[in-house]
C-alpha atoms as a PDB file:
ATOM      1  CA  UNK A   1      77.340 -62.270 -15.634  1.00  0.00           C
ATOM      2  CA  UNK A   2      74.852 -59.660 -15.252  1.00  0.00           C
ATOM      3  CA  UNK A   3      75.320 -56.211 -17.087  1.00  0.00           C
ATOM      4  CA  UNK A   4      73.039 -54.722 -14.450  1.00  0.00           C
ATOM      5  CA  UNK A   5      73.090 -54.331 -10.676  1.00  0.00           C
ATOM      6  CA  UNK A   6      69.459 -52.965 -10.294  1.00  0.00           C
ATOM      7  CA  UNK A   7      66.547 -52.572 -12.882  1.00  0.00           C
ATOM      8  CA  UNK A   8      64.115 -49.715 -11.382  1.00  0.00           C
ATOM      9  CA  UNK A   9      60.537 -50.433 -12.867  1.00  0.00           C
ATOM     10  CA  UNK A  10      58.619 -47.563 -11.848  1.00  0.00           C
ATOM     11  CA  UNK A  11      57.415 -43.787 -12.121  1.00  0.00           C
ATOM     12  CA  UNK A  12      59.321 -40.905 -13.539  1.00  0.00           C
ATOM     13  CA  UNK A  13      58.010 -37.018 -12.633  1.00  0.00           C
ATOM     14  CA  UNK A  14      58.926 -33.781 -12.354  1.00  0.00           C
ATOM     15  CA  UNK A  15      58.776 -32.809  -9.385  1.00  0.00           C
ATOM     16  CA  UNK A  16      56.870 -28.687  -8.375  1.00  0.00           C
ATOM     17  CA  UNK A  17      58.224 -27.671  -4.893  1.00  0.00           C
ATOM     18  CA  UNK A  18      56.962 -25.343  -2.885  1.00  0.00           C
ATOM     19  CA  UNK A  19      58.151 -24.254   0.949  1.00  0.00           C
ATOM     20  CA  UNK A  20      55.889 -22.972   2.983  1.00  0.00           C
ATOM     21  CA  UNK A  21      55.525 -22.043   6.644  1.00  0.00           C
ATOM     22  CA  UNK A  22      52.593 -24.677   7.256  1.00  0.00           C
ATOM     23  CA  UNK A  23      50.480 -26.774   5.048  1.00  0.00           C
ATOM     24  CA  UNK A  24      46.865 -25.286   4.559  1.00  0.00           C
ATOM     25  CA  UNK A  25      44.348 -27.043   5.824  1.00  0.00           C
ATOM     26  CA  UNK A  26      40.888 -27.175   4.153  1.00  0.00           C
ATOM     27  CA  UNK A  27      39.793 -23.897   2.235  1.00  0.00           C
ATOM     28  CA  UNK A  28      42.927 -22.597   3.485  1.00  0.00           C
ATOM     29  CA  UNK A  29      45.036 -20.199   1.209  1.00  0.00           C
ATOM     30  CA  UNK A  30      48.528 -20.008   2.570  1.00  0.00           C
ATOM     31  CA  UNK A  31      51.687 -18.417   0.543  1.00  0.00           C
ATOM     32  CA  UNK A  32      54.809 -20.230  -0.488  1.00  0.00           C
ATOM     33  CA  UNK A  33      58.572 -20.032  -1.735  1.00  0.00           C
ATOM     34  CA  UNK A  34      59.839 -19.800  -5.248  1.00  0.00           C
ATOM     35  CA  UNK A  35      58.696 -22.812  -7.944  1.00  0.00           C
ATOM     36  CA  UNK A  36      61.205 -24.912  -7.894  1.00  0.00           C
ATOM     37  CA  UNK A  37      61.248 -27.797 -10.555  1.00  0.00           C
ATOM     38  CA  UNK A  38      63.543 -30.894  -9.734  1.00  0.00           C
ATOM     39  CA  UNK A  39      63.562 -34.629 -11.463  1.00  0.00           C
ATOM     40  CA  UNK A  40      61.760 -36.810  -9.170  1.00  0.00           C
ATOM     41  CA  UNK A  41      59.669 -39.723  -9.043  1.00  0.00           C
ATOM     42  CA  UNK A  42      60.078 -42.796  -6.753  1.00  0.00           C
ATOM     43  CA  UNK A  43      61.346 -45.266 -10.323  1.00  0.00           C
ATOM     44  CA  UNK A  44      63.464 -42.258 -11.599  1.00  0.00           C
ATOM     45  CA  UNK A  45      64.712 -41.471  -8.047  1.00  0.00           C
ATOM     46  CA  UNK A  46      65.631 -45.096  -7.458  1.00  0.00           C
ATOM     47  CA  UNK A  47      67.772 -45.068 -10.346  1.00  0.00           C
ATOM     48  CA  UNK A  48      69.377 -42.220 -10.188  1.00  0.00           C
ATOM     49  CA  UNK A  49      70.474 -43.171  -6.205  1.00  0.00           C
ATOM     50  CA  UNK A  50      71.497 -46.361  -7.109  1.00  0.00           C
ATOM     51  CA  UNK A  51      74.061 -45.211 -10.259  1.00  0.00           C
ATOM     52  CA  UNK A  52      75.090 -42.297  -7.826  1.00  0.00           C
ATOM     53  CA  UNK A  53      76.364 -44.629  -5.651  1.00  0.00           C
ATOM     54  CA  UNK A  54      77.937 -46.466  -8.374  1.00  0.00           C
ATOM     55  CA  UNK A  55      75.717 -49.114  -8.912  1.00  0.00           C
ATOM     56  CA  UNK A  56      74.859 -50.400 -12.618  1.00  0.00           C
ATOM     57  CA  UNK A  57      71.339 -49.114 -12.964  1.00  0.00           C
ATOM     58  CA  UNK A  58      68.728 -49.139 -15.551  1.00  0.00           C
ATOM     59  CA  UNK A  59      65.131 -47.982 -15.406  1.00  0.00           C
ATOM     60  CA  UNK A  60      61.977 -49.330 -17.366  1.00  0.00           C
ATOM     61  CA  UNK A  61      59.657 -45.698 -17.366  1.00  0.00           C
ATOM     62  CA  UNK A  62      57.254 -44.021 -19.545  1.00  0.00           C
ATOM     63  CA  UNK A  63      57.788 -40.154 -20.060  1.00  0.00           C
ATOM     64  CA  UNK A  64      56.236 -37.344 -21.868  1.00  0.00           C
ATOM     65  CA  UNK A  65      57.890 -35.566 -24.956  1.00  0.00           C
ATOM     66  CA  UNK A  66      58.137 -32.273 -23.333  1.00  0.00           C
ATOM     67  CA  UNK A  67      60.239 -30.345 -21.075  1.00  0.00           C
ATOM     68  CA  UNK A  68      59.824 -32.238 -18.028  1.00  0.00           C
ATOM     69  CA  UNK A  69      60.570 -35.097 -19.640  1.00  0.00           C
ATOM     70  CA  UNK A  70      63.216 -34.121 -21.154  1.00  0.00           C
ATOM     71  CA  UNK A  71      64.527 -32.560 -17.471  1.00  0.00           C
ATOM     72  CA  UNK A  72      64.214 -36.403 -16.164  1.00  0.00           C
ATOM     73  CA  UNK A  73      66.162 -38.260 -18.951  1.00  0.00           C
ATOM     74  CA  UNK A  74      69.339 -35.931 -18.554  1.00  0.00           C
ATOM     75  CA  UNK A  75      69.246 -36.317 -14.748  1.00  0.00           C
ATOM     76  CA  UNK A  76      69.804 -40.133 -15.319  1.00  0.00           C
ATOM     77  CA  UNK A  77      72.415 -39.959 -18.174  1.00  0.00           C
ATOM     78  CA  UNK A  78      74.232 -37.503 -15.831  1.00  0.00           C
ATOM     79  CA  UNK A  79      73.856 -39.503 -12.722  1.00  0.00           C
ATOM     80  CA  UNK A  80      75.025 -42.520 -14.751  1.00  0.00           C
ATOM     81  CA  UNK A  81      71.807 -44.497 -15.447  1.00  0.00           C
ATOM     82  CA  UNK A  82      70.901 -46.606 -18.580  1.00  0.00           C
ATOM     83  CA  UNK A  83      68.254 -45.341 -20.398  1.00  0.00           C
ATOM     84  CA  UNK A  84      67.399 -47.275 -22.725  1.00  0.00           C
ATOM     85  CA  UNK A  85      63.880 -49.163 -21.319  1.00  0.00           C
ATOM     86  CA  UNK A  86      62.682 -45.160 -20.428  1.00  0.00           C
ATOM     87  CA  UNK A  87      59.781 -45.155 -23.502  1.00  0.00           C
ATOM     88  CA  UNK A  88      58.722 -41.587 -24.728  1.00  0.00           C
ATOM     89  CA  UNK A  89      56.105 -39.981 -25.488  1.00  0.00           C
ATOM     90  CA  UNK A  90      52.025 -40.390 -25.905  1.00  0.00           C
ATOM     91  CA  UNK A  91      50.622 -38.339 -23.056  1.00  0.00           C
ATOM     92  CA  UNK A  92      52.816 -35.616 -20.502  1.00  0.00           C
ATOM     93  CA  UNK A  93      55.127 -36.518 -18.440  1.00  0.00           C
ATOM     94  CA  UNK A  94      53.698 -37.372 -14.408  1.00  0.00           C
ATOM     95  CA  UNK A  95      54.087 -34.636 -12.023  1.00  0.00           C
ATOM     96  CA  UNK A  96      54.307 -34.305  -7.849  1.00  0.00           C
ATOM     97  CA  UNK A  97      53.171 -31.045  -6.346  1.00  0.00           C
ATOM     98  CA  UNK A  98      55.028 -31.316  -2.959  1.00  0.00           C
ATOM     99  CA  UNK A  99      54.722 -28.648  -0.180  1.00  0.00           C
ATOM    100  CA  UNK A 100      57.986 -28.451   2.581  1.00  0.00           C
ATOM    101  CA  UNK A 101      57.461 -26.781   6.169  1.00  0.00           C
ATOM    102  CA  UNK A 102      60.498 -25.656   7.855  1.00  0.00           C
ATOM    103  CA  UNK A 103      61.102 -29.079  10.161  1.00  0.00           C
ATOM    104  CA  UNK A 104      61.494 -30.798   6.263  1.00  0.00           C
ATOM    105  CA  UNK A 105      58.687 -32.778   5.845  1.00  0.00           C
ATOM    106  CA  UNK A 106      56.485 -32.801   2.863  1.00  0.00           C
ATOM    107  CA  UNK A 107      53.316 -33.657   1.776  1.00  0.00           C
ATOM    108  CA  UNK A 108      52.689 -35.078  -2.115  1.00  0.00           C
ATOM    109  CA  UNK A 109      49.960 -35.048  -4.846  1.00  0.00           C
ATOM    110  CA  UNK A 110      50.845 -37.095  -7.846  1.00  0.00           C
ATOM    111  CA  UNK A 111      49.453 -36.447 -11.493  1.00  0.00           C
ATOM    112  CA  UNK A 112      50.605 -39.921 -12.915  1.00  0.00           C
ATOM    113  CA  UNK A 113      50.765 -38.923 -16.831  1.00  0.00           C
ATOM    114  CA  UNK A 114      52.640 -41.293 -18.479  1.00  0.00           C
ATOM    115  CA  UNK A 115      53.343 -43.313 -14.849  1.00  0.00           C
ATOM    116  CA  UNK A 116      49.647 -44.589 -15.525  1.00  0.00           C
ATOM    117  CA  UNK A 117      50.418 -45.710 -19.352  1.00  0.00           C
ATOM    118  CA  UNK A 118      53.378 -48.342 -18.152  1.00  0.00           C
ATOM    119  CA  UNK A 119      51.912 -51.536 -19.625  1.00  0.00           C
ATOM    120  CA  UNK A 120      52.595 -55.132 -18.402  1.00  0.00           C
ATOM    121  CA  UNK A 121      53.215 -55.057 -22.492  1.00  0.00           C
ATOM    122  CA  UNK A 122      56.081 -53.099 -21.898  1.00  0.00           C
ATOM    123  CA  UNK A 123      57.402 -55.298 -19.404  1.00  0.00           C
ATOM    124  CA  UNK A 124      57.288 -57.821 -21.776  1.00  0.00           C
ATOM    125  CA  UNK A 125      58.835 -56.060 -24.012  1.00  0.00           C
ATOM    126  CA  UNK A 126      62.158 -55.314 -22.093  1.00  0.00           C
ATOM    127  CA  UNK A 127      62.514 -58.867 -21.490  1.00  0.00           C
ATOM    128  CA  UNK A 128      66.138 -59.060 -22.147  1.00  0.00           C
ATOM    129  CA  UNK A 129      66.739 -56.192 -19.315  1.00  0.00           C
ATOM    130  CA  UNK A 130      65.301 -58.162 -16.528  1.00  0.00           C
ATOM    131  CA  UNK A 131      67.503 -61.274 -17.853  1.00  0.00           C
ATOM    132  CA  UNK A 132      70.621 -59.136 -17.359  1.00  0.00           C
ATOM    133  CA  UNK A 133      69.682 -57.348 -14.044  1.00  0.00           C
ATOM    134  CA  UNK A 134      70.853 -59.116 -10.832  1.00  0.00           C
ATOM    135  CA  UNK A 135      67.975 -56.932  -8.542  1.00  0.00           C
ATOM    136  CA  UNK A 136      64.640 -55.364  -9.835  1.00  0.00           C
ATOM    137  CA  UNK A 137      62.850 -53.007  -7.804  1.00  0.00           C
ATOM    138  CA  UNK A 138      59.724 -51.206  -8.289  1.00  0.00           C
ATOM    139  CA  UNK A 139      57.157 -49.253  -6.467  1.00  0.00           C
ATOM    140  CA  UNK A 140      53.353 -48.173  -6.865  1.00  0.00           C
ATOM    141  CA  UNK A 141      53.280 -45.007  -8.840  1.00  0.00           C
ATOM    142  CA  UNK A 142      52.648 -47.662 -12.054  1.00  0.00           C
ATOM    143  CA  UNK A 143      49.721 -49.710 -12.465  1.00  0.00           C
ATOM    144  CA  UNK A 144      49.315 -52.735  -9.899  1.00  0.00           C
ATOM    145  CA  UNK A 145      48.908 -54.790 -12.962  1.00  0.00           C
ATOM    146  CA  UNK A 146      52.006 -53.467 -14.605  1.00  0.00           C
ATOM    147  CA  UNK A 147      53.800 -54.820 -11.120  1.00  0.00           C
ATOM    148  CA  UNK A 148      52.372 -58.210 -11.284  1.00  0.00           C
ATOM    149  CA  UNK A 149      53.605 -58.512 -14.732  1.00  0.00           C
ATOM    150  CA  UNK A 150      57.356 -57.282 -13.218  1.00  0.00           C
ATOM    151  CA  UNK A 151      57.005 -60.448 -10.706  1.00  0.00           C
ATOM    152  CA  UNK A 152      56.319 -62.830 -13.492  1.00  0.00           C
ATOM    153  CA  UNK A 153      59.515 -61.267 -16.128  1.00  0.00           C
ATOM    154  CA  UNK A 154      61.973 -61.857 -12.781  1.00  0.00           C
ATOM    155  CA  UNK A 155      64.845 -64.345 -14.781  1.00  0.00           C
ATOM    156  CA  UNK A 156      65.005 -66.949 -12.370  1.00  0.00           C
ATOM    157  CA  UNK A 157      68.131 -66.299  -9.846  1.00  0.00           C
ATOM    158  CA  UNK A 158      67.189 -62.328 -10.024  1.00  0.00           C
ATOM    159  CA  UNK A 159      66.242 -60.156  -6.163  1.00  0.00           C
ATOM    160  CA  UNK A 160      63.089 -58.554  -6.369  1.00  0.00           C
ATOM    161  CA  UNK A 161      62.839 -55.626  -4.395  1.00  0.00           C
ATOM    162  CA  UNK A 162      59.176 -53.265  -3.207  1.00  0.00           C
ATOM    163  CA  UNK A 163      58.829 -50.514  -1.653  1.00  0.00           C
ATOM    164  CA  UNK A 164      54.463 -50.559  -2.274  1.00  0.00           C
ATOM    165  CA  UNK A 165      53.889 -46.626  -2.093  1.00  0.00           C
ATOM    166  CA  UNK A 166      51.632 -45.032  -2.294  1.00  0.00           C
ATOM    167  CA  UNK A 167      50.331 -48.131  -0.437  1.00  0.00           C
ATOM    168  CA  UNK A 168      47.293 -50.344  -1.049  1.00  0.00           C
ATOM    169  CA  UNK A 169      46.231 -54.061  -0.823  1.00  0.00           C
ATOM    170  CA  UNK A 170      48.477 -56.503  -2.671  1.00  0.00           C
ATOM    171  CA  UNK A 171      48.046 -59.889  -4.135  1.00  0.00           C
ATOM    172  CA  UNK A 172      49.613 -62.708  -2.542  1.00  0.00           C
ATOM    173  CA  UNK A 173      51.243 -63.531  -5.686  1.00  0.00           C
ATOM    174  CA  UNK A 174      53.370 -59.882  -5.458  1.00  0.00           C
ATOM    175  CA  UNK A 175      53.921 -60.370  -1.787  1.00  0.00           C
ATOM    176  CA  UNK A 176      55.210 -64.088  -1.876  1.00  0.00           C
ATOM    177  CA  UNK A 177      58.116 -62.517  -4.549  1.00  0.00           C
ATOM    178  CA  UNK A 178      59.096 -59.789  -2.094  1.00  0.00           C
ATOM    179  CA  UNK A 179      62.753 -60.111  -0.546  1.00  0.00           C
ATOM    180  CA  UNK A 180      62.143 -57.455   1.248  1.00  0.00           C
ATOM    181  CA  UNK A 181      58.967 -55.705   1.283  1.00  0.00           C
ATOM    182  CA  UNK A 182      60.332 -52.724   2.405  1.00  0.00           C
ATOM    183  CA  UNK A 183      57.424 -49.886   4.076  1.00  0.00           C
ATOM    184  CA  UNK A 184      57.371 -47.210   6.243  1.00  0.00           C
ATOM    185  CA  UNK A 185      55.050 -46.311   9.185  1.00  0.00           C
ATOM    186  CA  UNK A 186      52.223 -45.247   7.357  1.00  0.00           C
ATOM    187  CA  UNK A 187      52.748 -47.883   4.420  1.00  0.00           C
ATOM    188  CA  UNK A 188      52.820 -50.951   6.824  1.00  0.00           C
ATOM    189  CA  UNK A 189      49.679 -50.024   8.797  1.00  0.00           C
ATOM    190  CA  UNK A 190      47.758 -49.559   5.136  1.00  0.00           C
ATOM    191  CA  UNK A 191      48.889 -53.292   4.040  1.00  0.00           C
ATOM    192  CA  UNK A 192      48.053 -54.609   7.397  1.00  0.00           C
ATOM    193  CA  UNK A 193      44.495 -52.958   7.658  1.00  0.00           C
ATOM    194  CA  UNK A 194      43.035 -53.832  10.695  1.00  0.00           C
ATOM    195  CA  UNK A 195      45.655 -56.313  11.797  1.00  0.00           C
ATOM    196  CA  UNK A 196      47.882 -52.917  12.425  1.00  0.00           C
ATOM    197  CA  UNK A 197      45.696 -52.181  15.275  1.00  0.00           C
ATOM    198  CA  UNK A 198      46.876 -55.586  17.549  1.00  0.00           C
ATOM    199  CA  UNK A 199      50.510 -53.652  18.177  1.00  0.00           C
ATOM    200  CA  UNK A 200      51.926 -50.068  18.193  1.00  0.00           C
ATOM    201  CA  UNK A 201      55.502 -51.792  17.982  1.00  0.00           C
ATOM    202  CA  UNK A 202      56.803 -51.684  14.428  1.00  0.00           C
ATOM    203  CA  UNK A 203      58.637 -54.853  15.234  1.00  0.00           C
ATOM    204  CA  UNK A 204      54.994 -56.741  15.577  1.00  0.00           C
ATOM    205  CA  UNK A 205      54.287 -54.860  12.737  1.00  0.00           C
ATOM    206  CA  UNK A 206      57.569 -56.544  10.646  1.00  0.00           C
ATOM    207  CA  UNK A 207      55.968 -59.678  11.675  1.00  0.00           C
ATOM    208  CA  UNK A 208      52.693 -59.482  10.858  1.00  0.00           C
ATOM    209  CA  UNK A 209      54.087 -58.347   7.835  1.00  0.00           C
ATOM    210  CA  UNK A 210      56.379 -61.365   7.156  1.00  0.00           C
ATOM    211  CA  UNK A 211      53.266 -63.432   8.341  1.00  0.00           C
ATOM    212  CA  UNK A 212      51.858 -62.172   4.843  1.00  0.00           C
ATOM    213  CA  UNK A 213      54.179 -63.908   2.578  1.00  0.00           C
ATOM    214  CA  UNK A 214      57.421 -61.627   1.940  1.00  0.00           C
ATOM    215  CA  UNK A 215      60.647 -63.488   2.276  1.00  0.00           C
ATOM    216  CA  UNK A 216      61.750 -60.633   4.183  1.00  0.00           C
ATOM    217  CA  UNK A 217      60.474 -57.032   5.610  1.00  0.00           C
ATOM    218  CA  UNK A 218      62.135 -53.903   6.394  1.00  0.00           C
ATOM    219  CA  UNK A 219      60.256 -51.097   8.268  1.00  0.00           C
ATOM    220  CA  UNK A 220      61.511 -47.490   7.662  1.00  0.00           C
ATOM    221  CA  UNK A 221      61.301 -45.768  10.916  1.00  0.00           C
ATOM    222  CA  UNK A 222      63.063 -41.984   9.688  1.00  0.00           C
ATOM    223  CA  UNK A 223      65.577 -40.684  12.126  1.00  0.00           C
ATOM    224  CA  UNK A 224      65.594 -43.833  14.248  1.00  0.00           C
ATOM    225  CA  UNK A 225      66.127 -45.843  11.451  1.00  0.00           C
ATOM    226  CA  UNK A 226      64.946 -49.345  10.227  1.00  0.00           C
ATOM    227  CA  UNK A 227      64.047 -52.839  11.423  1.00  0.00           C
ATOM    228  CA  UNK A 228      64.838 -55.813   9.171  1.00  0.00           C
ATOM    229  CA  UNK A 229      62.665 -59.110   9.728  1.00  0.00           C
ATOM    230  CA  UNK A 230      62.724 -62.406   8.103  1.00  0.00           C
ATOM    231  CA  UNK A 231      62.607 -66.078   9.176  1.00  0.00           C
ATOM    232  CA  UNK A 232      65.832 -65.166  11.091  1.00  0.00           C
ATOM    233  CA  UNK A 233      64.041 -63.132  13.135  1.00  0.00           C
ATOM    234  CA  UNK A 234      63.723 -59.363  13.572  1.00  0.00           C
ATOM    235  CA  UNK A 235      66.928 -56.605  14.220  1.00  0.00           C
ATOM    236  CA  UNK A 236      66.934 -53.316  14.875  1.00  0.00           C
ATOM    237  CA  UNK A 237      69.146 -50.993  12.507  1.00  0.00           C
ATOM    238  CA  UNK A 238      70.057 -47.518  13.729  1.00  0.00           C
ATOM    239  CA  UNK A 239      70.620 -44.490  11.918  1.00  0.00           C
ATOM    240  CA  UNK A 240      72.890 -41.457  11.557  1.00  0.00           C
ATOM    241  CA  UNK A 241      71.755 -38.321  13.585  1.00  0.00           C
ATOM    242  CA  UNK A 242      71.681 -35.089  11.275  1.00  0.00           C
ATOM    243  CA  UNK A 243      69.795 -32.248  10.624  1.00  0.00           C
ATOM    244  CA  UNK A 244      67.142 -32.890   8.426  1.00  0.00           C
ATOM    245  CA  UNK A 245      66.732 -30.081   5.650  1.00  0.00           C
ATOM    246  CA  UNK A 246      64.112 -31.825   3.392  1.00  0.00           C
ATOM    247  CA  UNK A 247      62.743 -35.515   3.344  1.00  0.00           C
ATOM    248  CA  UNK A 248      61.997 -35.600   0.123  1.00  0.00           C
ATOM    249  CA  UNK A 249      63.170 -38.459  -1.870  1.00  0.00           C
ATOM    250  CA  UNK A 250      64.629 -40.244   1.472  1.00  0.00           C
ATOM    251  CA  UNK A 251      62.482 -43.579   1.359  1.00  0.00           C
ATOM    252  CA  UNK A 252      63.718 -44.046  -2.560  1.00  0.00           C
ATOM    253  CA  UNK A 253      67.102 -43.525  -1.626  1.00  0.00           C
ATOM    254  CA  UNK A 254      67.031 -45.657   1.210  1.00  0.00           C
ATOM    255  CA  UNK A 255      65.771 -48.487  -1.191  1.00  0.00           C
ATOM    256  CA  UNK A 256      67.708 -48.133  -4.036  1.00  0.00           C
ATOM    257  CA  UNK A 257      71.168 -48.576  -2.033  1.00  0.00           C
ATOM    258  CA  UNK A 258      69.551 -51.802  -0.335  1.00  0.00           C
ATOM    259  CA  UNK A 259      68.593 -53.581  -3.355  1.00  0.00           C
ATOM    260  CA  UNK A 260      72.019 -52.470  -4.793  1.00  0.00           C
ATOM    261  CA  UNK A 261      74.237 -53.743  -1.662  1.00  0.00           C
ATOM    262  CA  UNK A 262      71.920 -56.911  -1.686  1.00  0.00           C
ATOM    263  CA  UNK A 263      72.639 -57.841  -5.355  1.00  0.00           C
ATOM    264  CA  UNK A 264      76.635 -57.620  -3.957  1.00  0.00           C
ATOM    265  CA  UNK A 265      75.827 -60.567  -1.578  1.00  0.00           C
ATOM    266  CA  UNK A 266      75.685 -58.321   1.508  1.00  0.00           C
ATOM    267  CA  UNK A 267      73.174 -59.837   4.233  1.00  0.00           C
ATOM    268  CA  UNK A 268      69.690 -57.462   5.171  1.00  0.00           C
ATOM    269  CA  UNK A 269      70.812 -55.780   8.043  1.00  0.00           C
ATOM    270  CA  UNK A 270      74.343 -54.832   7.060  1.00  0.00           C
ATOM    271  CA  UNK A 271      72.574 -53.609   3.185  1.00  0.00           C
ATOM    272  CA  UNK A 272      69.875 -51.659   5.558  1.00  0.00           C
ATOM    273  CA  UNK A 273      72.278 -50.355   7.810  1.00  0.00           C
ATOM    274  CA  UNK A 274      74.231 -48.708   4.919  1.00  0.00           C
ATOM    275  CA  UNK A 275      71.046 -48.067   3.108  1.00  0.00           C
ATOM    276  CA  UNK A 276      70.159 -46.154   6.323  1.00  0.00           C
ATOM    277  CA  UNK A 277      73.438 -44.170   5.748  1.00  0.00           C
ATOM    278  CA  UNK A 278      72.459 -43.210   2.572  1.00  0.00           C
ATOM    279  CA  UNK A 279      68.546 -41.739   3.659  1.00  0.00           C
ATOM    280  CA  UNK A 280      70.501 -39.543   6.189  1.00  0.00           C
ATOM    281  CA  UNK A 281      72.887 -38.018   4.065  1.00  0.00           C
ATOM    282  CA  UNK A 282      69.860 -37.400   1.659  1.00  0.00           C
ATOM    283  CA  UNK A 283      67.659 -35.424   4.147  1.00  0.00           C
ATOM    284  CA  UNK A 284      70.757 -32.664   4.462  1.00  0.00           C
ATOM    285  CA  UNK A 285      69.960 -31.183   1.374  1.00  0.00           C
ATOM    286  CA  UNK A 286      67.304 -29.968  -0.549  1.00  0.00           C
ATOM    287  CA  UNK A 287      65.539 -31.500  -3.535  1.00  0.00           C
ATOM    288  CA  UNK A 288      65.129 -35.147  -4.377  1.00  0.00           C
ATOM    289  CA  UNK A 289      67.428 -36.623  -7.141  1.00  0.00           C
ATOM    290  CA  UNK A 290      69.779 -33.302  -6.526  1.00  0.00           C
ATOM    291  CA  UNK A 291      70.179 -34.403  -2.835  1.00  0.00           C
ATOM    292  CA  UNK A 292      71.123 -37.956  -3.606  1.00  0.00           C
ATOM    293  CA  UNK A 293      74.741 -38.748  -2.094  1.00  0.00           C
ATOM    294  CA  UNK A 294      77.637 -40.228  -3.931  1.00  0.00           C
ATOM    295  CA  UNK A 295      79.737 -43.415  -1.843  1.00  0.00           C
ATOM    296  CA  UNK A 296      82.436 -41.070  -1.181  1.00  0.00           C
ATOM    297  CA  UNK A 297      79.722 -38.909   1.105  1.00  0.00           C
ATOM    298  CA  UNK A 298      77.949 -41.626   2.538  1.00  0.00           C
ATOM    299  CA  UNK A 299      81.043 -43.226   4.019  1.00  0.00           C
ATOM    300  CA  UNK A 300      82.010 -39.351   4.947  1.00  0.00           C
ATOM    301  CA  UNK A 301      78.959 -39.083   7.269  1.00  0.00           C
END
């Protein structure tokens, strides 16, 4: 029996949001909204989406002793999460400096902080959580090496979910583990380098992908929603239409209610087909972790 449904390795930050009529471009000055602070980070966000929707949830982080820190661990007590693997202190807490035009999308700069002091020696450490977690996700706001070290701590009958953003090259040992790999436009062309060029259909880029080593792939494709590949072959999974207020904290959303419904036996379309659910209802409200719907609104949608 597992006391957890997913274990989130990942980042934790507070996130600094600013609207503004259009992003500046170089040497450009342009004036925003209102500050506003809100608990973010893709680890942290996973978490807290997962035990909204009423999954067991626990997240291995590093975060500052300081107010934004401090913002971040009452988020995930209120939304439910275990925090016991989030480790404190020893340098300030990471922070995203995210801009928001009008149509909703954003654009991110991440100060890692403490994201960047998340050891493989703390995975080791929290041994006994991965031994009672039936899913583990993570992402790539930690050190690569410090996800490597996740892959080898999996207990043995354990899911292991990534979502590899912000994107980069990764080992084959990382990608063999993956079940699914789970990118977006812009993440799968960075993983398959030049190899993205052959196709500009995502589903010959969920096969190239699966050609890589994953045991599955899912490709985020926004308001038209996702395709899931694996040795089955490759479906197309729609989405809900709504009006999209802010896309911040989407993707992490999207992922933490796929690893959950896979841990609860449900095949990869039917998890990413709910998971897709859950993205839309995030992008109707502002915010990240604030915007995160409970069951009771997804199935409302």
């Amino acid at each position: 029996m597992y006391d957890y449904d997913l274990l989130v390795v990942g980042s934790a930050n507070a996130d600094l949001v600013i609207g503004v009529e259009r992003r500046p471009g170089a040497g450009e000055t342009v004036l925003g909204s209102d500050l506003a602070v809100h608990p973010g980070g893709k680890g942290a966000n996973q978490a807290v989406a997962a035990a909204r929707l009423g999954a067991r949830t626990a997240l291995l982080a590093r975060v500052g002793d300081d107010e934004h820190g401090r913002l971040l661990l009452d988020s995930l007590r209120e939304a439910g999460a275990d925090t016991v693997g989030v480790l404190v202190g020893g340098v300030p807490t990471g922070v995203a400096l995210i801009t928001v035009d009008p149509s909703g999308d954003n654009s991110i700069v991440v100060s890692p902080g403490a994201n960047g002091r998340l050891t493989p020696s703390d995975v080791r450490a929290a041994a006994s959580l991965f031994h009672a977690s039936r899913v583990v996700s993570t992402q790539l706001e930690i050190p690569l090496e410090t996800v490597v070290e996740v892959v080898r701590s999996l207990a043995p009958d354990s899911r292991f979910v990534l979502n590899p953003s912000p994107p980069r090259p990764l080992p084959s040992e990382v990608l063999a583990a993956c079940d699914p790999l789970i990118v977006n436009e812009h993440e799968a062309k960075v993983i398959l380098g030049d190899s993205a060029g052959v196709s500009d259909a995502p589903e010959d880029w969920a096969r190239l992908l699966l050609a890589k080593g994953p045991r599955s792939v899912v490709v985020t494709l926004g308001g038209e929603g996702a395709l899931v590949a694996s040795s089955a072959g490759v479906t197309r999974v729609p989405s809900v239409k709504v009006e999209a207020v802010d896309t911040t904290g989407a993707g992490d959303a999207f992922t933490a209610a796929l690893a959950w419904r896979l841990g609860t036996g449900e095949p990869l379309a039917e998890a990413a087909a709910y998971a897709a659910r859950v993205g839309a209802a995030t992008v109707t409200k502002e915010g990240a972790q604030v915007s995160f719907p409970t069951a009771e609104e997804v199935a409302a949608l």
